[in-house]
Protein backbone atom coordinates (compact mmCIF):
# COMPACT_ATOMS: atom_id res chain seq x y z
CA UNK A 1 23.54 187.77 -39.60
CA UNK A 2 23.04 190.18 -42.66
CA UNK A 3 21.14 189.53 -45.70
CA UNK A 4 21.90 191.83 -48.76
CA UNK A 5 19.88 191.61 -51.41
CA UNK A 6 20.53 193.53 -54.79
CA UNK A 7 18.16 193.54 -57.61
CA UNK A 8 19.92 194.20 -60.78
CA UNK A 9 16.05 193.81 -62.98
CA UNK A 10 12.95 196.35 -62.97
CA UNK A 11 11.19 193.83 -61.73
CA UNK A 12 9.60 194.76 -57.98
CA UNK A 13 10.53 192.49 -55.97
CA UNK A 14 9.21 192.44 -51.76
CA UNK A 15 13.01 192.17 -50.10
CA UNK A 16 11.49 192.43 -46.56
CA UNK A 17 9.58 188.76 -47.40
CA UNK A 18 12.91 187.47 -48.79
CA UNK A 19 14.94 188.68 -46.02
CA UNK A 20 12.41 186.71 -43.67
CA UNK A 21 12.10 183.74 -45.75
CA UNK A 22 16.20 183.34 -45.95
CA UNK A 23 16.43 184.46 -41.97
CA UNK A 24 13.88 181.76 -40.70
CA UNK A 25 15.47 179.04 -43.10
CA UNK A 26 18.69 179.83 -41.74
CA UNK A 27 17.53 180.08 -38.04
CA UNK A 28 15.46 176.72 -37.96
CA UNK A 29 18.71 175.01 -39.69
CA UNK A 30 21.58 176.94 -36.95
CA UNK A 31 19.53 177.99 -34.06
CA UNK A 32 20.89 181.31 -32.55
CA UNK A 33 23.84 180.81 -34.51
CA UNK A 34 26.02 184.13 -34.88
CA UNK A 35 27.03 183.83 -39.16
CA UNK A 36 28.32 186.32 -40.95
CA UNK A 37 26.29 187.94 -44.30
CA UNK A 38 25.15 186.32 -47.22
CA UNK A 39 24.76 188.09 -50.50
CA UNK A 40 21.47 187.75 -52.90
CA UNK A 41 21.77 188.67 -56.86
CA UNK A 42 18.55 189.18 -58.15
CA UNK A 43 18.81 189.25 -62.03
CA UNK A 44 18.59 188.39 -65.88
CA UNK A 45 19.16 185.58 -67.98
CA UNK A 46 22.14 187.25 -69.64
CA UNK A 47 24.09 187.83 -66.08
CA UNK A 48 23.36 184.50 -64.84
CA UNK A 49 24.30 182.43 -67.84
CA UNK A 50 27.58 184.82 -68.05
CA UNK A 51 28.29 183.79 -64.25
CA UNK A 52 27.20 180.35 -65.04
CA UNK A 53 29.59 179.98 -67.91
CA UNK A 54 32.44 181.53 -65.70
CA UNK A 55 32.00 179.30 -62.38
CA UNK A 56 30.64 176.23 -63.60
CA UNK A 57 31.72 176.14 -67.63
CA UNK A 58 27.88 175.98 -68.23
CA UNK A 59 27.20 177.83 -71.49
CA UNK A 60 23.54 178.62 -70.14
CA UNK A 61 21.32 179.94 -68.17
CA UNK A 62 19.70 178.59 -64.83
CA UNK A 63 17.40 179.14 -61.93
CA UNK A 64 19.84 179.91 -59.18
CA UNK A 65 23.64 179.21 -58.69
CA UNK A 66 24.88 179.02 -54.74
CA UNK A 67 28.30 179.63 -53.67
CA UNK A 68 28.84 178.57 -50.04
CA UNK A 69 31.89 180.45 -48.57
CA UNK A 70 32.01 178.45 -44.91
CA UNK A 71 29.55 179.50 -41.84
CA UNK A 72 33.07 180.71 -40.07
CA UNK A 73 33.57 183.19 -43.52
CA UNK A 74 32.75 186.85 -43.12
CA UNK A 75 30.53 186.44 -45.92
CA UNK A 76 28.72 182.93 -45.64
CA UNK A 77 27.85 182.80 -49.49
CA UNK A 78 26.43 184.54 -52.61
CA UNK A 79 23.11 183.34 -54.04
CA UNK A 80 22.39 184.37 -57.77
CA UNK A 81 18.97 184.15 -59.16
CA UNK A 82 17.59 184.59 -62.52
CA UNK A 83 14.05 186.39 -62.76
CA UNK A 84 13.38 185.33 -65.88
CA UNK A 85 13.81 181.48 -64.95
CA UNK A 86 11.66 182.10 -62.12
CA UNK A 87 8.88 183.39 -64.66
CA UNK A 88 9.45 180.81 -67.11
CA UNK A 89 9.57 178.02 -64.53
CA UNK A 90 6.65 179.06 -62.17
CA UNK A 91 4.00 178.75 -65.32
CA UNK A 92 5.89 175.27 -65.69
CA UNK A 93 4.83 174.53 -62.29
CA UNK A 94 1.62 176.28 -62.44
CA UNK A 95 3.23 178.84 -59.65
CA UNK A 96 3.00 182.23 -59.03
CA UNK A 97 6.67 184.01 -59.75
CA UNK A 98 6.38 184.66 -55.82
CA UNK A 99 6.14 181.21 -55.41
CA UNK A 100 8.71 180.23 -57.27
CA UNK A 101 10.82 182.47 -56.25
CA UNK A 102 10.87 181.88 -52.69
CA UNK A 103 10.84 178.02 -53.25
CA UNK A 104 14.18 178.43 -55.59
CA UNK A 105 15.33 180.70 -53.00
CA UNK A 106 15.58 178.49 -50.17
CA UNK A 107 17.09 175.67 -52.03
CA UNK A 108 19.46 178.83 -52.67
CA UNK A 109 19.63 178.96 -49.11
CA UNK A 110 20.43 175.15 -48.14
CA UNK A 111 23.02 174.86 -50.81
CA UNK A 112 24.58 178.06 -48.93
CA UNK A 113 23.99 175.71 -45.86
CA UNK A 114 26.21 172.78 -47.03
CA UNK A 115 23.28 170.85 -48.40
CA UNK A 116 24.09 169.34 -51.94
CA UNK A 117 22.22 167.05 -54.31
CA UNK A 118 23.64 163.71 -52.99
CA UNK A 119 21.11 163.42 -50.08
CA UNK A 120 19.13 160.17 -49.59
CA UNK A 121 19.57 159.01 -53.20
CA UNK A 122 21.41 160.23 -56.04
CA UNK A 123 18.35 162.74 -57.12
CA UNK A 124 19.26 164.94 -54.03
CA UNK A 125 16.35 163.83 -52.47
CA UNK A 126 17.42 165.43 -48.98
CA UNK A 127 17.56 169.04 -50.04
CA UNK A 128 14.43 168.88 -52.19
CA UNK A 129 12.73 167.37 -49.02
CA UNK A 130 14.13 170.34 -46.90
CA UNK A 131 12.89 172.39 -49.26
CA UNK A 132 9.21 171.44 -49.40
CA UNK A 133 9.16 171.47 -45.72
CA UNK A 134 10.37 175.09 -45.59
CA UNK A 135 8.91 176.20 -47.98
CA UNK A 136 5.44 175.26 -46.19
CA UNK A 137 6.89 176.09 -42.76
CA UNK A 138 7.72 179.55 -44.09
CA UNK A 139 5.81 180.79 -46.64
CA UNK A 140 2.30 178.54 -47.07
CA UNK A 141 1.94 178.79 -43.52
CA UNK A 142 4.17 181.84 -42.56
């Protein structure tokens, strides 16, 4: 597995924890698995709405768009972030942007995964589960 990140924002960003955070979501969901590489965007507002309004004929900007490719695919999926959600939705959540970030980025992750918003109920409850639990597994505990 390969995990490319690109950072298109001056904002400094610690790849090596995201790399770990994405690998150890991935493992505990596929074991040993052999996958191919998934692609992370790191960037603006501006790019993500543009991508947004392109893919998904949203006019606007959000936290993170996931395009899952297939676990057979030479590239597994893309996941695009936007930095500036992430720092207007961690003081929302009374986060750090770190911790926001990684929490948006392994939802990121489990969308890449197959997981979608129709889970247990029609709020998505699965993946937002999944995503607590890694997200304590991983980073709040390490």
């Amino acid at each position: 597995m390969e995990i490319l990140i690109q950072n298109n924002t001056p904002k400094k960003i610690e790849k090596s924890k995201l790399t770990s955070i994405v690998d150890k979501v991935i493992r505990a969901e596929l074991g040993d698995r052999d996958i191919g590489t998934l692609n992370i965007l790191l960037t603006d507002d501006s790019e993500i709405e543009s991508i947004n309004k392109k893919f998904r004929h949203k006019d606007e900007p959000t936290d993170v768009l996931s395009f899952q490719y297939g676990l057979e695919e030479e590239t597994i999926g893309d996941i695009v972030i936007s930095l500036d959600r992430i720092s207007e939705q961690a003081a929302g959540f009374e986060n750090s942007f770190e911790e926001e970030l990684y929490y948006i980025l392994i939802h990121g992750v489990l969308h890449v995964l197959g997981y979608t918003h129709h889970g247990y109920d029609d709020e998505g409850e699965e993946i937002f589960a999944l995503q607590r639990d890694y997200y304590t597994r991983f980073v709040e505990e390490g």
